[in-house]
N, C-alpha and C. Protein backbone atom coordinates (compact mmCIF):
# COMPACT_ATOMS: atom_id res chain seq x y z
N UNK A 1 31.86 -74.57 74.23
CA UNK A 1 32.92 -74.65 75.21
C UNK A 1 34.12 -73.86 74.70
N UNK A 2 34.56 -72.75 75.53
CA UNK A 2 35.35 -71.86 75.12
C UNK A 2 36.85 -72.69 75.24
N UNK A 3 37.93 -72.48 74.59
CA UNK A 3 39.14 -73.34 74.64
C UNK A 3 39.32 -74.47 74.43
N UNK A 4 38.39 -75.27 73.99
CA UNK A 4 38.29 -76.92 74.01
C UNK A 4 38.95 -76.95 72.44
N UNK A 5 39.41 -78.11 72.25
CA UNK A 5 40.15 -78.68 71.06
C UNK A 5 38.89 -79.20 70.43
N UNK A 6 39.49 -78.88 68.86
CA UNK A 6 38.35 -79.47 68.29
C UNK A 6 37.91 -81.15 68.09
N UNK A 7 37.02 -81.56 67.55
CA UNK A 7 37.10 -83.36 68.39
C UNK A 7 38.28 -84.01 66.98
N UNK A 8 38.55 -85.39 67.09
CA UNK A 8 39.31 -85.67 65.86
C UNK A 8 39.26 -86.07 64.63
N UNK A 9 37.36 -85.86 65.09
CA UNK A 9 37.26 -85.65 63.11
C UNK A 9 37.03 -84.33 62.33
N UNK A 10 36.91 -83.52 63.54
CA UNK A 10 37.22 -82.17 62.95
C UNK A 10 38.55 -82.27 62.40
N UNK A 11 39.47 -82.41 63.59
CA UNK A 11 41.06 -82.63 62.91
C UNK A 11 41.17 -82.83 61.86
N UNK A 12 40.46 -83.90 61.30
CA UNK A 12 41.03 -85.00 60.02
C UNK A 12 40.40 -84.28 58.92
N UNK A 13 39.25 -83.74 59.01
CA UNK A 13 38.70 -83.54 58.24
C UNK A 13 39.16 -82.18 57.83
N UNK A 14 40.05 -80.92 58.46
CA UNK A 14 40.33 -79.70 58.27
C UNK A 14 41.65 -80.40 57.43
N UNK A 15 42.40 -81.30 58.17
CA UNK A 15 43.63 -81.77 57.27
C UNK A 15 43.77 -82.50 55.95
N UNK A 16 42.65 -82.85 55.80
CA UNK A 16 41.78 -83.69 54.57
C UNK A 16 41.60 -82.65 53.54
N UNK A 17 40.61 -81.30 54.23
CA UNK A 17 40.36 -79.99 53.07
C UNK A 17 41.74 -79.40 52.75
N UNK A 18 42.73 -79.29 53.88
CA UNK A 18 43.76 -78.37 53.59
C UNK A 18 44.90 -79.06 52.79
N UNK A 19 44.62 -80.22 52.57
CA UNK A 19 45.98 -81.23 51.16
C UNK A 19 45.08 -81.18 50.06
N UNK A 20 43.45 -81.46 50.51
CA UNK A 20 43.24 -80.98 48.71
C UNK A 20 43.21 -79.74 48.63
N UNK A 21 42.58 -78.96 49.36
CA UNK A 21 43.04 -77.33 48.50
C UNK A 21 44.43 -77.08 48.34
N UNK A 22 45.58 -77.81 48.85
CA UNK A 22 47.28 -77.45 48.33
C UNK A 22 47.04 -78.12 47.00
N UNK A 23 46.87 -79.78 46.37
CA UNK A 23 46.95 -80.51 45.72
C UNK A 23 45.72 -79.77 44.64
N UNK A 24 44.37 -78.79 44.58
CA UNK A 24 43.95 -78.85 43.77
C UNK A 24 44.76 -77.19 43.37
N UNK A 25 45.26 -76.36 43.98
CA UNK A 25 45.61 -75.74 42.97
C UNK A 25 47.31 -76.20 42.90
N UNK A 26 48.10 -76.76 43.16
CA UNK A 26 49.35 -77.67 41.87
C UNK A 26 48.60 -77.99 41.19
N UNK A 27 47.27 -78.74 40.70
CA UNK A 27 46.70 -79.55 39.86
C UNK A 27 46.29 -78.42 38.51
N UNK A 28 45.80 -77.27 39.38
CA UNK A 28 45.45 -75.89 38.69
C UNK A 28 46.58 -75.44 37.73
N UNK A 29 47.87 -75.25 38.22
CA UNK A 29 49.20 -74.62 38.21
C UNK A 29 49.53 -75.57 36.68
N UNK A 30 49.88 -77.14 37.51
CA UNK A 30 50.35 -78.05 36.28
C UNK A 30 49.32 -78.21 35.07
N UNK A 31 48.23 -77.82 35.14
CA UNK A 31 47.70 -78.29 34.10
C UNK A 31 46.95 -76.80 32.88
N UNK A 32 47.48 -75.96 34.07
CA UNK A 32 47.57 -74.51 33.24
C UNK A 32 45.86 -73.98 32.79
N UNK A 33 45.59 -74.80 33.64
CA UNK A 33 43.80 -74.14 34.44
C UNK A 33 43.15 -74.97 32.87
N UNK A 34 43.39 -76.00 32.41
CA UNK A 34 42.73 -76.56 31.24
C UNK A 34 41.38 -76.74 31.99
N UNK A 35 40.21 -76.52 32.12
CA UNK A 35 39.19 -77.32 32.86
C UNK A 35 38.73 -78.56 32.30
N UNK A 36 39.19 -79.02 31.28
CA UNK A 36 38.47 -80.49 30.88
C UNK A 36 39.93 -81.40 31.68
N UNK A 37 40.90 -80.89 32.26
CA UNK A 37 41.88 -81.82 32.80
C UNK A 37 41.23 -82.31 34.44
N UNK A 38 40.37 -81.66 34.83
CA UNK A 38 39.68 -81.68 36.01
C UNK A 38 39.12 -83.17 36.11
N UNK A 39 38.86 -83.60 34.82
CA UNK A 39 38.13 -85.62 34.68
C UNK A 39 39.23 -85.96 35.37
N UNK A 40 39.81 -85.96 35.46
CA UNK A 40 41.33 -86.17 35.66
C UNK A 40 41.39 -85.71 37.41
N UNK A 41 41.97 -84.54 37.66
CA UNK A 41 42.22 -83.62 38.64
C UNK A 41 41.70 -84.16 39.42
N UNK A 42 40.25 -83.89 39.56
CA UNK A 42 39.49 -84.45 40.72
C UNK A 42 39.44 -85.19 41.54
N UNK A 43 39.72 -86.27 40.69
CA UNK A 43 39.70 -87.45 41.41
C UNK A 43 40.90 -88.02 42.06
N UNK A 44 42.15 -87.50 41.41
CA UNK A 44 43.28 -87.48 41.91
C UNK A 44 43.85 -86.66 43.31
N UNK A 45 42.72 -85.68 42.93
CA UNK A 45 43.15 -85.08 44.31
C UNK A 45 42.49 -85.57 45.32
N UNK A 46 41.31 -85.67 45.30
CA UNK A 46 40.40 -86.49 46.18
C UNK A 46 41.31 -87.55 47.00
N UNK A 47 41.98 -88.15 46.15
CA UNK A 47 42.41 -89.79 46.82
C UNK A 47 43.84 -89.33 47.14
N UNK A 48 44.38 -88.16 46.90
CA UNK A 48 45.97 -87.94 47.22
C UNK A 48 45.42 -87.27 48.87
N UNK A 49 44.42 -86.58 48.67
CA UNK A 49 43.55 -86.05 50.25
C UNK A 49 43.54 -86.92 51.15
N UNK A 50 43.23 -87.71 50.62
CA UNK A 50 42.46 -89.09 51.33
C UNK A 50 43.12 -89.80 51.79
N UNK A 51 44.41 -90.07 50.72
CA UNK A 51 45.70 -91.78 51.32
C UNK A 51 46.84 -90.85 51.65
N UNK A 52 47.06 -89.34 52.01
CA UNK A 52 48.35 -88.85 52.33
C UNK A 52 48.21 -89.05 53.84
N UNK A 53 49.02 -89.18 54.10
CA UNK A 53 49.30 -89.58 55.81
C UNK A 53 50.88 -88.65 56.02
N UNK A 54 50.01 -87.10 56.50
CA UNK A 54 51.09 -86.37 56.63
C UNK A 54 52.07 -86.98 58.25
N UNK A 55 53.43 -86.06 57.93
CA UNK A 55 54.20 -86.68 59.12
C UNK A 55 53.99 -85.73 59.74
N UNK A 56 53.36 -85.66 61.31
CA UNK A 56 53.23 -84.38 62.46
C UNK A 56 54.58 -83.46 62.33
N UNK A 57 55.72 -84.25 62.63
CA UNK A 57 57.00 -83.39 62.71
C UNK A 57 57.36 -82.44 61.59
N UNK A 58 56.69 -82.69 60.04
CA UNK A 58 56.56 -81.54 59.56
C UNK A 58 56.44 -80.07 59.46
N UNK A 59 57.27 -79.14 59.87
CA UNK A 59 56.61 -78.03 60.54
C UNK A 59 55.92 -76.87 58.83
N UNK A 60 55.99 -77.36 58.35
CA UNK A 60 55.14 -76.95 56.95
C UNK A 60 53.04 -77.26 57.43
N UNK A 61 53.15 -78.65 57.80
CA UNK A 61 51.81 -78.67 57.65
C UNK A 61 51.08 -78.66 59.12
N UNK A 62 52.40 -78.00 60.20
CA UNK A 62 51.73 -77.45 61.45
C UNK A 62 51.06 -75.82 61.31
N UNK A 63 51.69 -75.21 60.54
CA UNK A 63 51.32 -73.75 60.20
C UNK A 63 50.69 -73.65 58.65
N UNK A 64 50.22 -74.52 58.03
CA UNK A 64 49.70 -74.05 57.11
C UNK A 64 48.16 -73.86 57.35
N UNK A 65 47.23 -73.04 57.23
CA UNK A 65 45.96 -73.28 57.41
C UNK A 65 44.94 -72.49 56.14
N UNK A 66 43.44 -73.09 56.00
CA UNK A 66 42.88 -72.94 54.82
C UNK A 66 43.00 -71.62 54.42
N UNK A 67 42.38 -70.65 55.32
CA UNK A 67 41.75 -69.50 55.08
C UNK A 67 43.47 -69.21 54.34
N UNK A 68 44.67 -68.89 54.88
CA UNK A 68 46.05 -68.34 54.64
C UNK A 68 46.26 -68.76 52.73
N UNK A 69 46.28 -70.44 52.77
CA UNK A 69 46.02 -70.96 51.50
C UNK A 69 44.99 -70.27 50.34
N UNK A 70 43.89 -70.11 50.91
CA UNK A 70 43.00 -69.49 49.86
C UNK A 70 43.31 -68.32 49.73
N UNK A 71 43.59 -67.54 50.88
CA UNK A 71 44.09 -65.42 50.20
C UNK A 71 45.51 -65.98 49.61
N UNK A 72 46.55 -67.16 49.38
CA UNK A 72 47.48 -67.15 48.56
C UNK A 72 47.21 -67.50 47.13
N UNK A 73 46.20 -68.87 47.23
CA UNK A 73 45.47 -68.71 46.15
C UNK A 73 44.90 -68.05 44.85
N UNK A 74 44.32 -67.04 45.55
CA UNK A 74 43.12 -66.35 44.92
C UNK A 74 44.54 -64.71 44.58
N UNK A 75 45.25 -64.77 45.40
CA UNK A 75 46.35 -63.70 44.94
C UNK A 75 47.67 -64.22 43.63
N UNK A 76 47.74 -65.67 43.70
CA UNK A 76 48.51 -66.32 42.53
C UNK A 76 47.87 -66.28 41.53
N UNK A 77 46.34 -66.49 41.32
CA UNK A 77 45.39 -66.72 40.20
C UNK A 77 45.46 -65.52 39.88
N UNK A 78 44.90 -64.32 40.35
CA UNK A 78 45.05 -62.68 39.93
C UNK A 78 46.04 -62.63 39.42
N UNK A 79 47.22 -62.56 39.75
CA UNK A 79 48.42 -62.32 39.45
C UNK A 79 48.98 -63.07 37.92
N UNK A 80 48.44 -64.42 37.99
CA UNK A 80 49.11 -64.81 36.98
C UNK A 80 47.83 -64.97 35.60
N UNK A 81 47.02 -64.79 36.05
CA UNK A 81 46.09 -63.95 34.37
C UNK A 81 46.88 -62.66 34.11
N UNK A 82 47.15 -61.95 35.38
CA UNK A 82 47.39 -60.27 34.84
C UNK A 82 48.81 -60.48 33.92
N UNK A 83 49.52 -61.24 34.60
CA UNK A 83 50.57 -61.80 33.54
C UNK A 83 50.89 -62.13 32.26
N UNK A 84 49.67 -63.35 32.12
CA UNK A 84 49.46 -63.24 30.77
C UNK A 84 48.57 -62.84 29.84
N UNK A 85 47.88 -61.97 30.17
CA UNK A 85 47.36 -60.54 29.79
C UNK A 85 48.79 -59.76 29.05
N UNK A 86 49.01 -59.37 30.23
CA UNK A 86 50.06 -58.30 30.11
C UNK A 86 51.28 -58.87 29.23
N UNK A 87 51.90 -60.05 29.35
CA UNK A 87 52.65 -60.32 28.49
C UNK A 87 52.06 -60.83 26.79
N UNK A 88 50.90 -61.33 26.94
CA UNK A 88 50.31 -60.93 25.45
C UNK A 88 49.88 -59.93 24.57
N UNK A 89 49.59 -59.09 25.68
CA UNK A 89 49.24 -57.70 24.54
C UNK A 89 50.42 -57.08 24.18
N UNK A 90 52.06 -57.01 25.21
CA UNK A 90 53.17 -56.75 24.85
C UNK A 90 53.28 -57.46 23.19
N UNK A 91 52.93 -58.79 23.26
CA UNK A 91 53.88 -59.18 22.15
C UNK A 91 52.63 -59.33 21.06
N UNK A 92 51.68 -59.12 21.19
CA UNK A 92 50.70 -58.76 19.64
C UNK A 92 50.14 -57.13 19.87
N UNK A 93 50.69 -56.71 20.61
CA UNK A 93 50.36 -54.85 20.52
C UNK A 93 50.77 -54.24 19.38
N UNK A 94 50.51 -53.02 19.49
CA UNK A 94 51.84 -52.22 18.47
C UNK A 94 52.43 -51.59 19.09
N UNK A 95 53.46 -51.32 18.78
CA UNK A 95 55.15 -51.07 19.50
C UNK A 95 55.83 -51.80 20.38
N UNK A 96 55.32 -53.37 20.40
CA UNK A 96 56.19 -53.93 20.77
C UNK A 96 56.97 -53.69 22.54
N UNK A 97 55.82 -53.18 23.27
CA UNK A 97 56.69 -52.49 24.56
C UNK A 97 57.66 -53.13 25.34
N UNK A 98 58.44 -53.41 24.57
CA UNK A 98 59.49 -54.67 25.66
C UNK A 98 61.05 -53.55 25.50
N UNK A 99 61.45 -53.43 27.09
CA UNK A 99 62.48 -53.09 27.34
C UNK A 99 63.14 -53.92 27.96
N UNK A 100 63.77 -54.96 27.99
CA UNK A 100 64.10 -55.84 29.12
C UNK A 100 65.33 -55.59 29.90
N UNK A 101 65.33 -56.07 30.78
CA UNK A 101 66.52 -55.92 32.16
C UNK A 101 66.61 -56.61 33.58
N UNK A 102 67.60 -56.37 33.92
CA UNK A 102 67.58 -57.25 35.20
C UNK A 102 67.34 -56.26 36.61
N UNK A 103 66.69 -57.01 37.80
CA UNK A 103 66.57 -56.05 38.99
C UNK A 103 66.90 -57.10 39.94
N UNK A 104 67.84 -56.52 41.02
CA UNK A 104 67.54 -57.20 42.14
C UNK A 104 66.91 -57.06 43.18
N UNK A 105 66.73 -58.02 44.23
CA UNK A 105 64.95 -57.90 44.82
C UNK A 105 66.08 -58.66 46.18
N UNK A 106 66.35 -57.79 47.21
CA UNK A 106 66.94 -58.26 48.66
C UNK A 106 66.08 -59.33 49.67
N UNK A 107 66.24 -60.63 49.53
CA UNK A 107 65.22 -61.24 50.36
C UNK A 107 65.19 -61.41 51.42
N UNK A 108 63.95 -61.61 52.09
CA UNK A 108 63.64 -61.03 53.79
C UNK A 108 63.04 -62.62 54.16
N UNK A 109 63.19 -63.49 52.86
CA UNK A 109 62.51 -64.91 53.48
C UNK A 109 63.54 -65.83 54.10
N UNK A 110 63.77 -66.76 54.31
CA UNK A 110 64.82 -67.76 54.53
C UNK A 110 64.80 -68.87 53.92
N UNK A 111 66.38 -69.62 53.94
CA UNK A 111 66.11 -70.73 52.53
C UNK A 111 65.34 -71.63 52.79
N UNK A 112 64.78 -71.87 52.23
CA UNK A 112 63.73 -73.30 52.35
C UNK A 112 62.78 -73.40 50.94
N UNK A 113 61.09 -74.15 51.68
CA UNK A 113 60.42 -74.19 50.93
C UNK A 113 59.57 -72.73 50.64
N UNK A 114 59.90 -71.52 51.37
CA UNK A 114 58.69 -70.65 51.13
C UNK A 114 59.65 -69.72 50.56
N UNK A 115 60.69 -69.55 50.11
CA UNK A 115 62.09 -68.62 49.27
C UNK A 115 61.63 -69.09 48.15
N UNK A 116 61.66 -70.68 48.02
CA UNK A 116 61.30 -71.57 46.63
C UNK A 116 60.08 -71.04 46.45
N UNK A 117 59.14 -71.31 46.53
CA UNK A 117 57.32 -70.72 45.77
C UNK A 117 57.93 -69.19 45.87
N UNK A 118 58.47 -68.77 46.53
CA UNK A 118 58.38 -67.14 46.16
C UNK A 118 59.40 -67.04 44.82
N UNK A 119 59.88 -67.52 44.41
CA UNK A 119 60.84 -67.23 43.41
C UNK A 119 60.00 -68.09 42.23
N UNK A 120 59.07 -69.26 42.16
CA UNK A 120 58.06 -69.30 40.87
C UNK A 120 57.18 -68.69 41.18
N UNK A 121 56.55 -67.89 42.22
CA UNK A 121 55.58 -67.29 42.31
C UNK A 121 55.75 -65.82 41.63
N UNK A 122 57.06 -65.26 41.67
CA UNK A 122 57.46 -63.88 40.72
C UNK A 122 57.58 -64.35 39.72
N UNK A 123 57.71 -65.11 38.92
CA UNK A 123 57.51 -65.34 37.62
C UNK A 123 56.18 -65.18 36.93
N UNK A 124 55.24 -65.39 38.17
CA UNK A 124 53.92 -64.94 37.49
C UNK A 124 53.56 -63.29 37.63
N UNK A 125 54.27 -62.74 37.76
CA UNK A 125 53.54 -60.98 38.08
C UNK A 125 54.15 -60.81 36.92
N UNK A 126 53.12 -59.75 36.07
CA UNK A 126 53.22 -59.23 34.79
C UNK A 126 54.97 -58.85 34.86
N UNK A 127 54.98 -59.20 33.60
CA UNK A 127 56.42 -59.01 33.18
C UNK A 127 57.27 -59.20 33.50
N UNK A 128 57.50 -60.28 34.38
CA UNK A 128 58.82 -60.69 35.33
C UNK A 128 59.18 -62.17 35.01
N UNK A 129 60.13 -62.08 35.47
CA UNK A 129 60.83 -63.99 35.43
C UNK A 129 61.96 -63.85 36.24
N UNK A 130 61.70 -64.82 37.35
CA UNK A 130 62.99 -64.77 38.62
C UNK A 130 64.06 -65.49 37.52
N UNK A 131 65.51 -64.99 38.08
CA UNK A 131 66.22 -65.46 36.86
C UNK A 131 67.20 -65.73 37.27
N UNK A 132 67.54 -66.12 38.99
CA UNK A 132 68.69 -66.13 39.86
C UNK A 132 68.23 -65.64 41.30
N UNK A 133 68.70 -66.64 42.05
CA UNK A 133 69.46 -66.46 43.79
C UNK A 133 70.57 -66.46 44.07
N UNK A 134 71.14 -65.61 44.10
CA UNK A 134 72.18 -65.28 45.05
C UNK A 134 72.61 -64.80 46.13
N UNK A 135 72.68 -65.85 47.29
CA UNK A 135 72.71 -65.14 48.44
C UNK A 135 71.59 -65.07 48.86
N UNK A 136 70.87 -63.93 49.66
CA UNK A 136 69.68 -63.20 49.82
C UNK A 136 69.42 -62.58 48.91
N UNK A 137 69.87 -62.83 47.72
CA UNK A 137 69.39 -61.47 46.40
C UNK A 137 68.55 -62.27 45.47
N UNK A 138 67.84 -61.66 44.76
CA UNK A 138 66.60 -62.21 43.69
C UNK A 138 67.15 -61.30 42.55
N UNK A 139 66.88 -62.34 41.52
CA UNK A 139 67.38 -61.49 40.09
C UNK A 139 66.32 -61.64 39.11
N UNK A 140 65.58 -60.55 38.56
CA UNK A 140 64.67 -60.73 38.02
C UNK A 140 64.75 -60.20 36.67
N UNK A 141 64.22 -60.55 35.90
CA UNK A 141 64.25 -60.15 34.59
C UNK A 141 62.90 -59.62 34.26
N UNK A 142 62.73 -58.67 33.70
CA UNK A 142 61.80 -57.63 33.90
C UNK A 142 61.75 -57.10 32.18
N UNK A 143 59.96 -57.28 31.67
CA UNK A 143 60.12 -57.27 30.40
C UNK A 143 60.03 -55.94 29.60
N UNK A 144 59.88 -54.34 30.79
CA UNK A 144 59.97 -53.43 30.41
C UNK A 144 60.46 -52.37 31.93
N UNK A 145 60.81 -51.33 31.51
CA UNK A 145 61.76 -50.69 32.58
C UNK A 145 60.10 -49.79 33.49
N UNK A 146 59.39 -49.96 32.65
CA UNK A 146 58.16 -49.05 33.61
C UNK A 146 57.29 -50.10 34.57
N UNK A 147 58.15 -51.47 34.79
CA UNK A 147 57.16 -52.18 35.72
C UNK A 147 57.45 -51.98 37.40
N UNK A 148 57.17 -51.52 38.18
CA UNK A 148 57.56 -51.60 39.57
C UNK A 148 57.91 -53.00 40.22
N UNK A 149 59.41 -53.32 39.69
CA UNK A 149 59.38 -55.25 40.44
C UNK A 149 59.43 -54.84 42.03
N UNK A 150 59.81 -53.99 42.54
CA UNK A 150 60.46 -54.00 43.84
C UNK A 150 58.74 -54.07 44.58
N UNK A 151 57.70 -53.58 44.19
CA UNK A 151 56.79 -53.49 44.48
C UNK A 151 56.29 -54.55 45.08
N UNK A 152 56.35 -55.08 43.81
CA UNK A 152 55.49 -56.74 43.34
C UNK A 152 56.49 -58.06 44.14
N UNK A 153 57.22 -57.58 43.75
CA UNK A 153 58.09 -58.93 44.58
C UNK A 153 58.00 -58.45 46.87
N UNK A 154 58.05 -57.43 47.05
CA UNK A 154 57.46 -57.01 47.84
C UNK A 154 56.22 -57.90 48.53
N UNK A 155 55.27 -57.27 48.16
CA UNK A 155 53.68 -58.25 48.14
C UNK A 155 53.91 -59.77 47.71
N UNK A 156 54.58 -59.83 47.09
CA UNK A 156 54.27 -61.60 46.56
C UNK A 156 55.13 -62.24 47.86
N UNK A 157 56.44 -61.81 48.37
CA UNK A 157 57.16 -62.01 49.58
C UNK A 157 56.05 -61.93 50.76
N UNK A 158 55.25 -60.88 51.35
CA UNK A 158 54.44 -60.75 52.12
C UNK A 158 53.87 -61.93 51.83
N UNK A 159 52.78 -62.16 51.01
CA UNK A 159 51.63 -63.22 50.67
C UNK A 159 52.28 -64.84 51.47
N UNK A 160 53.45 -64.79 50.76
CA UNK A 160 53.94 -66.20 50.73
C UNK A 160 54.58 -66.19 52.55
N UNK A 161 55.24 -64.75 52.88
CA UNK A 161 55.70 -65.24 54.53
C UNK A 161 54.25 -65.70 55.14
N UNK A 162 53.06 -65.02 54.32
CA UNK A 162 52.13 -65.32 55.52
C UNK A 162 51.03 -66.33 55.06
N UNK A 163 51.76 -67.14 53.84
CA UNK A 163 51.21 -68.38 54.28
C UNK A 163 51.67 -69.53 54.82
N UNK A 164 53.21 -69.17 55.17
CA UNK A 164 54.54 -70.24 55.94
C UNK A 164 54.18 -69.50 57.61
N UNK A 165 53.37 -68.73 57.97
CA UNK A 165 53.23 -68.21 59.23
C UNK A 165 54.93 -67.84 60.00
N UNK A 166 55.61 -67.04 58.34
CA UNK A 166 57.07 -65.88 58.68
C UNK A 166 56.70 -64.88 59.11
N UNK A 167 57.55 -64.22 60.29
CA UNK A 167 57.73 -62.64 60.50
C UNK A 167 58.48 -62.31 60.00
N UNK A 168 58.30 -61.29 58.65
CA UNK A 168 59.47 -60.72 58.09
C UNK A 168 59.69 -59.51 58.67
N UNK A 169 59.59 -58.79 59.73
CA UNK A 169 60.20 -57.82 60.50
C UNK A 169 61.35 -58.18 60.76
N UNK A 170 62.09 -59.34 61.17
CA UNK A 170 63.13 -59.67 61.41
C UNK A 170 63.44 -60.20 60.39
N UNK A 171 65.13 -60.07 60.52
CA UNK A 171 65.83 -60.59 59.29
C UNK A 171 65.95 -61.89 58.98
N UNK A 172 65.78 -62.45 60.59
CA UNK A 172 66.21 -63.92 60.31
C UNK A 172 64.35 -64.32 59.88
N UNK A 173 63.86 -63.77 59.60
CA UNK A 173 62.36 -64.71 58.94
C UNK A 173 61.68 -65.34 59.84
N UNK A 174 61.58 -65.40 61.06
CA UNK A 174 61.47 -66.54 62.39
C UNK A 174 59.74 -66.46 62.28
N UNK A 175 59.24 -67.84 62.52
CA UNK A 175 58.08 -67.95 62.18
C UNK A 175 57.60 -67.39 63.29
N UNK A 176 56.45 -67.67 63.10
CA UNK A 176 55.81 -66.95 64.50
C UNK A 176 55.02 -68.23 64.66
N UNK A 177 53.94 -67.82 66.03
CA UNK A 177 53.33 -68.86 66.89
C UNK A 177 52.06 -68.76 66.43
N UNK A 178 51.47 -69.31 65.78
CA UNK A 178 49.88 -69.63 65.75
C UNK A 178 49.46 -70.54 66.55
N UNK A 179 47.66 -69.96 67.12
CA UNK A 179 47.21 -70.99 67.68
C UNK A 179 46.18 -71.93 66.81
C-alpha cells in the first residue's frame, strides 16, 4: 500500500533501533572503543533502548533517522582513528612535525545541540582541537600549518547539518522537512 503509515510496531521498533544506535556509539565514544567494555555496553544500551520513553515534542528525535546516524557514524569513526594515527606518528616520528596555531572556521550551524557535536566532533579530525566559540566563529587549534581545517571543519559541519535534517544554504540553518 503506497502512502500508508507504517503499523506501530514498526514505529517502536525503528525508535527502539534509532536510541540504541545513538546510545551505542556515546557508549563507543566514552569508552574509547575498549571492546571488553561492551560486557558492560551492551546491555546498558539495550535497556536505555528499551525504558527511554522519548518526549514527541522533541524536535531532535522527530528528524533524526538511522540510515543519517550511521553515514555520521561511520564518518566520526574514520575521522577519529585518522586522528590518532596522525597525531601519533607526529609525536613518535622524526622531526617532530608540529607547527601549531589557531584558525577560525565561520559557522553556518545554529546554537543548539548540532553547533555542540560539531565543535567535539572537530576535535577528532587529524590535528585539530576546537578551542573556542565566538559568536558564529570556531577557533581551532591546529597541530601543523599544512593541515586544511577550513576543509575539514567544512565536511564535519555538512555531516552533522545532515544529521539534525539543517539547510545550510541559508544562514539562518532552518531545518528542512522530512518525510
Amino acid at each position: 500500500m503506497t502512502g500508508s503509515r507504517p503499523s506501530p510496531t514498526i514505529r517502536r521498533l525503528s525508535a527502539v533501533t534509532s536510541r540504541a544506535a545513538v546510545l551505542a556509539l556515546a557508549w563507543y565514544v566514552v569508552s574509547a572503543g575498549n571492546p571488553r567494555s561492551w560486557l558492560v555496553g551492551v546491555p546498558a544500551v539495550v535497556a536505555g533502548a528499551l525504558l527511554q520513553r522519548p518526549d514527541r515534542s522533541d524536535p531532535l528525535l522527530r528528524w533524526w533517522r538511522i540510515d543519517h546516524m550511521a553515514r555520521f557514524a561511520l564518518f566520526y569513526v574514520r575521522h577519529a582513528i585518522a586522528g590518532g594515527v596522525d597525531v601519533a606518528l607526529r609525536a613518535i616520528g622524526p622531526g617532530h612535525r608540529v607547527d601549531p596555531g589557531f584558525v577560525t572556521y565561520r559557522l553556518r550551524l545554529p546554537r543548539g545541540p548540532a553547533r555542540s557535536l560539531l565543535v567535539v566532533t572537530i576535535s577528532m579530525l587529524p590535528g585539530t582541537v576546537a578551542a573556542d566559540v565566538v559568536g558564529r566563529k570556531l577557533v581551532v587549534q591546529r597541530i601543523h600549518s599544512g593541515i586544511d581545517i577550513a576543509s575539514g571543519c567544512r565536511r564535519t559541519e555538512e555531516h552533522v547539518a545532515h544529521l539534525f535534517g539543517i539547510d545550510l544554504t541559508s544562514n539562518a540553518g532552518r531545518r528542512e522537512r522530512r518525510s
